[in-house]
Protein backbone atom coordinates (compact mmCIF):
# COMPACT_ATOMS: atom_id res chain seq x y z
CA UNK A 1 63.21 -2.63 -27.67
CA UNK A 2 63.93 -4.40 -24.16
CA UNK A 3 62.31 -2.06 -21.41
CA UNK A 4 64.89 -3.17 -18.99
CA UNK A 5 67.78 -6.26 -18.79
CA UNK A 6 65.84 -8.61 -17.04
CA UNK A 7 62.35 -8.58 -18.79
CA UNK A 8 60.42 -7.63 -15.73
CA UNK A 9 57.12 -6.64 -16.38
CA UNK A 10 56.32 -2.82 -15.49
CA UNK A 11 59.55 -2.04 -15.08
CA UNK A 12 60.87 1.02 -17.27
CA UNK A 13 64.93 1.32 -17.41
CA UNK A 14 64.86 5.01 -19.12
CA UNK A 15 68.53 4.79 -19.96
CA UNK A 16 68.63 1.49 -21.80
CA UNK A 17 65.83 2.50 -23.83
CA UNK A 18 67.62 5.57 -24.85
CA UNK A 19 70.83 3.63 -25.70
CA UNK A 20 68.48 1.29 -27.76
CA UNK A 21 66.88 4.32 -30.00
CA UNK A 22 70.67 5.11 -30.13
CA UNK A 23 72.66 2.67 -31.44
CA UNK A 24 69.29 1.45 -33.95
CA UNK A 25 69.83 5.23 -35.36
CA UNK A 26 66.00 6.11 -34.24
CA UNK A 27 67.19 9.18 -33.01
CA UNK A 28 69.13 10.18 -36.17
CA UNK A 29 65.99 9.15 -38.19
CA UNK A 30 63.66 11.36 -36.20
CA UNK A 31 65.90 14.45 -36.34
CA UNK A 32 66.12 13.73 -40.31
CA UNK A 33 62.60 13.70 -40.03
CA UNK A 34 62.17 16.73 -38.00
CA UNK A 35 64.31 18.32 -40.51
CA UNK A 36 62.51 17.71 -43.77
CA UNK A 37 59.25 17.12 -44.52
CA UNK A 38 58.06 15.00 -42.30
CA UNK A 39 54.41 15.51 -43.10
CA UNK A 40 52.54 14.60 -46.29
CA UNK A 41 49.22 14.86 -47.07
CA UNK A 42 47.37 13.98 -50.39
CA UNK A 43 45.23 17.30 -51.43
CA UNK A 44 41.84 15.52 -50.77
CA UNK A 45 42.97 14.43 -47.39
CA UNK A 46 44.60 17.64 -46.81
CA UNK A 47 40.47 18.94 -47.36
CA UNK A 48 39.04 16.44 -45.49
CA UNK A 49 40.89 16.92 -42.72
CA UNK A 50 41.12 20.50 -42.57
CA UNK A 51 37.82 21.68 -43.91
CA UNK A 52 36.74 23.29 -40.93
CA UNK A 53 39.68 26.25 -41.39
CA UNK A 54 39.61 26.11 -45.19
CA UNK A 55 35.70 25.64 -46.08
CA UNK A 56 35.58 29.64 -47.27
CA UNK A 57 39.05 29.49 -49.28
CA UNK A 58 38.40 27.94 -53.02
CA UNK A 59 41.91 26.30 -52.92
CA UNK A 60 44.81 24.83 -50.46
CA UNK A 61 47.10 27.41 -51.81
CA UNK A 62 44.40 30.72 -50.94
CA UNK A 63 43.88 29.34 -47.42
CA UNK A 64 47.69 28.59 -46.58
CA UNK A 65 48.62 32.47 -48.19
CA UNK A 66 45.45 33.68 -45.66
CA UNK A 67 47.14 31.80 -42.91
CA UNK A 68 50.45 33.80 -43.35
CA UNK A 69 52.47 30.88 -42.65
CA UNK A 70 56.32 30.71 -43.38
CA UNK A 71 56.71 29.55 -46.96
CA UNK A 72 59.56 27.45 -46.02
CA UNK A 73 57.76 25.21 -43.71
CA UNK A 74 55.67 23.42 -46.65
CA UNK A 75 55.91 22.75 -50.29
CA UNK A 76 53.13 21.75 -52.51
CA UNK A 77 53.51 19.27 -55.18
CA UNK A 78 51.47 17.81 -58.16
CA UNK A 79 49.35 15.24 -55.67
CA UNK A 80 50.71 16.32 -52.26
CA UNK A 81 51.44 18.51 -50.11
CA UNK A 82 54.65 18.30 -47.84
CA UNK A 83 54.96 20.29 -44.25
CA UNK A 84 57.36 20.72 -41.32
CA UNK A 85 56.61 19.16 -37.91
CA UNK A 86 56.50 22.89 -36.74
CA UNK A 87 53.89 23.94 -39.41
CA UNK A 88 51.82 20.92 -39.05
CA UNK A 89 51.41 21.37 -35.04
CA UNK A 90 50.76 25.04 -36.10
CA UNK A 91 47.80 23.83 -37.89
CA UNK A 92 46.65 21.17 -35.59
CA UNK A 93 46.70 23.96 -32.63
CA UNK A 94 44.31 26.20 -35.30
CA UNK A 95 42.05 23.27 -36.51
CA UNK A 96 41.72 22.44 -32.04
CA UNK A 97 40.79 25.92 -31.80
CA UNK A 98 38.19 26.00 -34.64
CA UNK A 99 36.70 22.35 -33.39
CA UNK A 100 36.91 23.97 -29.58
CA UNK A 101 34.55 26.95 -31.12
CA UNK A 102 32.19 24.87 -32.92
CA UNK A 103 31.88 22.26 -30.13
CA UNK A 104 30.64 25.73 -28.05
CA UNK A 105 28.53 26.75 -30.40
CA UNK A 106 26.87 23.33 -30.98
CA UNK A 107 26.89 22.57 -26.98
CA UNK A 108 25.06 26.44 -26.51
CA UNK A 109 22.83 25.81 -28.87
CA UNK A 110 22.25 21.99 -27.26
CA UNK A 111 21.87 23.72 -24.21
CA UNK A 112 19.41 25.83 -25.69
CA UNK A 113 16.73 22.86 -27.31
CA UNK A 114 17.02 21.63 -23.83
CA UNK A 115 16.12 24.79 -22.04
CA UNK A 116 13.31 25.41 -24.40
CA UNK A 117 12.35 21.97 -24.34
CA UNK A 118 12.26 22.18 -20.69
CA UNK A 119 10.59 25.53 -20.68
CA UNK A 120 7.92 24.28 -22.91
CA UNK A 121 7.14 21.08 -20.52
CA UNK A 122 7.02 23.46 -17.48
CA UNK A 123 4.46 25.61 -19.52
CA UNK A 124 2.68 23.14 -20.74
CA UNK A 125 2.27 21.59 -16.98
CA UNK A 126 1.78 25.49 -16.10
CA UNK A 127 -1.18 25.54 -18.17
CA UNK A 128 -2.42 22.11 -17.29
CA UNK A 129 -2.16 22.96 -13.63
CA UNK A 130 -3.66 26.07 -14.05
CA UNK A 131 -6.50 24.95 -15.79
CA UNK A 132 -7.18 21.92 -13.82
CA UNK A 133 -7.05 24.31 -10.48
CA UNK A 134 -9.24 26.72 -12.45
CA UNK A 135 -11.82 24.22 -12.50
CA UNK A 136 -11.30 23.02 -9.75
CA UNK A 137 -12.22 26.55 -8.39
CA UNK A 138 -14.93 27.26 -10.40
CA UNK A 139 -16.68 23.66 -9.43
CA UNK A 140 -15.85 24.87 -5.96
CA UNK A 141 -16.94 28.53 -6.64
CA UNK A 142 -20.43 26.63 -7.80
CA UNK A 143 -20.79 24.18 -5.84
CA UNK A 144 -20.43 26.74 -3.08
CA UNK A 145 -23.23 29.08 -5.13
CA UNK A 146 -25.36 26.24 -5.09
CA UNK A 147 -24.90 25.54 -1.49
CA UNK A 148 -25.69 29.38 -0.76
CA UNK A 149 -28.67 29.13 -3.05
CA UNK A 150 -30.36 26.23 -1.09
CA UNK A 151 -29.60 27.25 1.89
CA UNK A 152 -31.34 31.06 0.58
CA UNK A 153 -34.38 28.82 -0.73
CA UNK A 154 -34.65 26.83 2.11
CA UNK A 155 -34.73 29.96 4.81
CA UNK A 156 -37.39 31.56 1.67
CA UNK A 157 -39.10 28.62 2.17
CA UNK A 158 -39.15 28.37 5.82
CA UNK A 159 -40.48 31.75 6.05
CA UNK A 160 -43.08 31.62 3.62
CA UNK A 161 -44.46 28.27 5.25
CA UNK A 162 -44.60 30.27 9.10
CA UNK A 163 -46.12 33.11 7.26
CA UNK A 164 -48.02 31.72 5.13
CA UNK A 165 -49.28 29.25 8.44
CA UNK A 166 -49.47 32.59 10.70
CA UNK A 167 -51.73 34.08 7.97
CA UNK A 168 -53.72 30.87 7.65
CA UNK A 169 -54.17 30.63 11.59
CA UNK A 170 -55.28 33.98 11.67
CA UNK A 171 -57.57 33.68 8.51
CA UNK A 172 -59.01 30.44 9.92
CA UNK A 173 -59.21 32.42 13.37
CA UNK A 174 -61.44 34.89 11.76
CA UNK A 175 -63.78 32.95 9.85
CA UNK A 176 -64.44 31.00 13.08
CA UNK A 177 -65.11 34.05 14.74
CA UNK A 178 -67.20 34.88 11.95
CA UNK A 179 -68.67 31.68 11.69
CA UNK A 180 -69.53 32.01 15.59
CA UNK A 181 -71.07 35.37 14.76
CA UNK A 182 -73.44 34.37 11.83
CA UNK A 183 -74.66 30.94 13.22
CA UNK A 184 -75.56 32.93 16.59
CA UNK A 185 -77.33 35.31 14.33
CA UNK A 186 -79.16 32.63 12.61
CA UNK A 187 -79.90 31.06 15.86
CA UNK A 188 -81.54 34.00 17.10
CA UNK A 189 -83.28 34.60 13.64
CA UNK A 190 -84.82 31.02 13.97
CA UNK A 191 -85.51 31.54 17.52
CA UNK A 192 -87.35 35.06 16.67
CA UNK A 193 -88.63 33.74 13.43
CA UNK A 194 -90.46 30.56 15.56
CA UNK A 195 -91.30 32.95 18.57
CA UNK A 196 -93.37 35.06 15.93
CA UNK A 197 -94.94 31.88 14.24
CA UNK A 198 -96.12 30.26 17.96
CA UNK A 199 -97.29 33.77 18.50
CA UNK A 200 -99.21 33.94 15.34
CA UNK A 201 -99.96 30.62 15.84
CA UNK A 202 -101.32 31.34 18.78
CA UNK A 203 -103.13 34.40 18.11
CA UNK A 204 -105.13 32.31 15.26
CA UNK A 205 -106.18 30.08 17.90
CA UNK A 206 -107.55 32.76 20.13
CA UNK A 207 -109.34 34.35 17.46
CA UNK A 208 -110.74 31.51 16.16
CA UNK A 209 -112.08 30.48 19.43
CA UNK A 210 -113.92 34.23 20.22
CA UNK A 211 -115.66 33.41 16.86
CA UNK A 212 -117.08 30.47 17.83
CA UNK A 213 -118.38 31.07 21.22
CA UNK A 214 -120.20 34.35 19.57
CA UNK A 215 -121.45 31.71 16.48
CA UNK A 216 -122.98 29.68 18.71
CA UNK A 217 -127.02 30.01 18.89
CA UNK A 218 -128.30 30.51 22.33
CA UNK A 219 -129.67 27.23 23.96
CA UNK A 220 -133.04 27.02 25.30
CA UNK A 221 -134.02 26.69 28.98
């Protein structure tokens, strides 16, 4: 077939194509073919190709008598089976429409994995994060404790060294005091005590002398 009289590329003369199919008979041989069976499918094709629609049905005849189709538009032979144009686009619009279903089904349930997939990663980073933050806060939480509890041991500590140093300074003030006290009382002691010995002391001496002078024999003139 010439697309148009000149052999132009991309040029499409409608009319002289038609007058081609013409006068080659194409046209008579598709309307022949439109007439009869144009169709013809061996019975494991037949399966293989429509399986999806007749998968439940234990033969070609059960499912074509289930698909209430017009007995006129096929005949089934000993290896074949033979259909109109009309009942084999009736068939291809039923097989789409079956495909069309299962392609939803199998794309929901795609979509499905993926959302759980994807649910599953964001809970599984949920969990990570969570647990990373919750130690994070409990370091902080102890760090922070720890903090508190120096800072607590270090005012304890603090304290107990000015009271502890008021309570020495007041201890030590007192046992000088006392100190003070009991060394001036010893002084004095040893001062009395050494007051009585020179006086005893000196009270032997005067005795002593008295008994000589009266001792002495009188001397003659």
């Amino acid at each position: 077939l010439k697309s148009n009289e000149f052999l132009v590329p991309k040029s499409f003369d409608r009319d002289m194509i038609l007058r081609q199919l013409r006068y080659t008979g194409m046209l008579d041989t598709v309307k022949i073919r439109k007439s009869g069976y144009s169709v013809r499918y061996a019975f494991e094709e037949f399966r293989r190709i429509y399986w999806p629609l007749m998968r439940t049905f234990p033969s070609i005849q059960a499912f074509l008598a289930n698909m209430k189709l017009d007995a006129n538009q096929y005949q089934i032979g000993r290896t074949k089976i033979f259909m109109r144009s009309r009942l084999h686009a009736q068939l291809q619009e039923a097989l789409n429409d079956r495909l069309s279903r299962y392609i939803v089904v199998l794309q929901r349930w795609a979509r499905m994995c993926l959302q759980r997939l994807r649910f599953w990663r964001i809970r599984r980073s949920i969990v990570v994060i969570q647990s990373w933050y919750r130690g994070y806060a409990t370091r902080k939480m102890f760090y922070e404790e720890k903090v508190r509890v120096a800072a607590a041991l270090t005012v304890q500590r603090a304290w107990r060294r000015f009271f502890e140093r008021k309570r020495y300074v007041a201890v030590k003030g007192a046992v000088v005091v006392l100190q003070r006290s009991w060394r001036r009382k010893l002084e004095r002691n040893r001062g009395l005590a050494e007051k009585l010995k020179m006086d005893e002391q000196a009270s032997d001496v005067a005795g002593g002398t008295e008994g000589d002078i009266s001792s002495e024999p009188p001397r003659l003139r």
